[in-house]
Protein backbone atom coordinates (compact mmCIF):
# COMPACT_ATOMS: atom_id res chain seq x y z
CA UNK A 1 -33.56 44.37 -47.35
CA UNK A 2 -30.96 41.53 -47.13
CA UNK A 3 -28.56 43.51 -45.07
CA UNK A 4 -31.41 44.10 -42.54
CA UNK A 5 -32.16 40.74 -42.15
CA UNK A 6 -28.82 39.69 -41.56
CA UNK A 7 -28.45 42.09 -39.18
CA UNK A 8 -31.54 40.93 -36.96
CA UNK A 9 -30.47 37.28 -37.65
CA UNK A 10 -26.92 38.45 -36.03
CA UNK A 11 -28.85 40.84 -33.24
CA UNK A 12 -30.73 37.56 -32.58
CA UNK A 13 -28.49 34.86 -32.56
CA UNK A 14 -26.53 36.94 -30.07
CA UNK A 15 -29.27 37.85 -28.04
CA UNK A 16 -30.40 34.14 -27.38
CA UNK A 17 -26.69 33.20 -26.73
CA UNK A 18 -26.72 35.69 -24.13
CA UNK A 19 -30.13 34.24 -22.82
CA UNK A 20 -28.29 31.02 -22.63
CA UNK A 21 -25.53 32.15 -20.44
CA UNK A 22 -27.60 34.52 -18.26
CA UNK A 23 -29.61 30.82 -17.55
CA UNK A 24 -26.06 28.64 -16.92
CA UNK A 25 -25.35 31.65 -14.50
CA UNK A 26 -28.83 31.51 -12.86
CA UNK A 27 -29.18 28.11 -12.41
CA UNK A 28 -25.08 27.62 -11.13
CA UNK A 29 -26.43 30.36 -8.97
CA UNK A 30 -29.18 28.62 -7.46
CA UNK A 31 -27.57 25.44 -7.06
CA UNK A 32 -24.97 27.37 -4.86
């Protein structure tokens, strides 16, 4: 059970990090 959670806490923390840049790059984009 551990090892799952840690491995949706990882899947998770990398998905919002991606979310984050995906919105820098949108927004740089728009202010272009």
């Amino acid at each position: 059970m551990n090892s799952i959670n840690v491995s949706q806490l990882t899947s998770g923390i990398y998905f919002v990090s991606l979310l984050s840049q995906n919105r820098k790059h949108t927004t740089q984009i728009i202010k272009k």
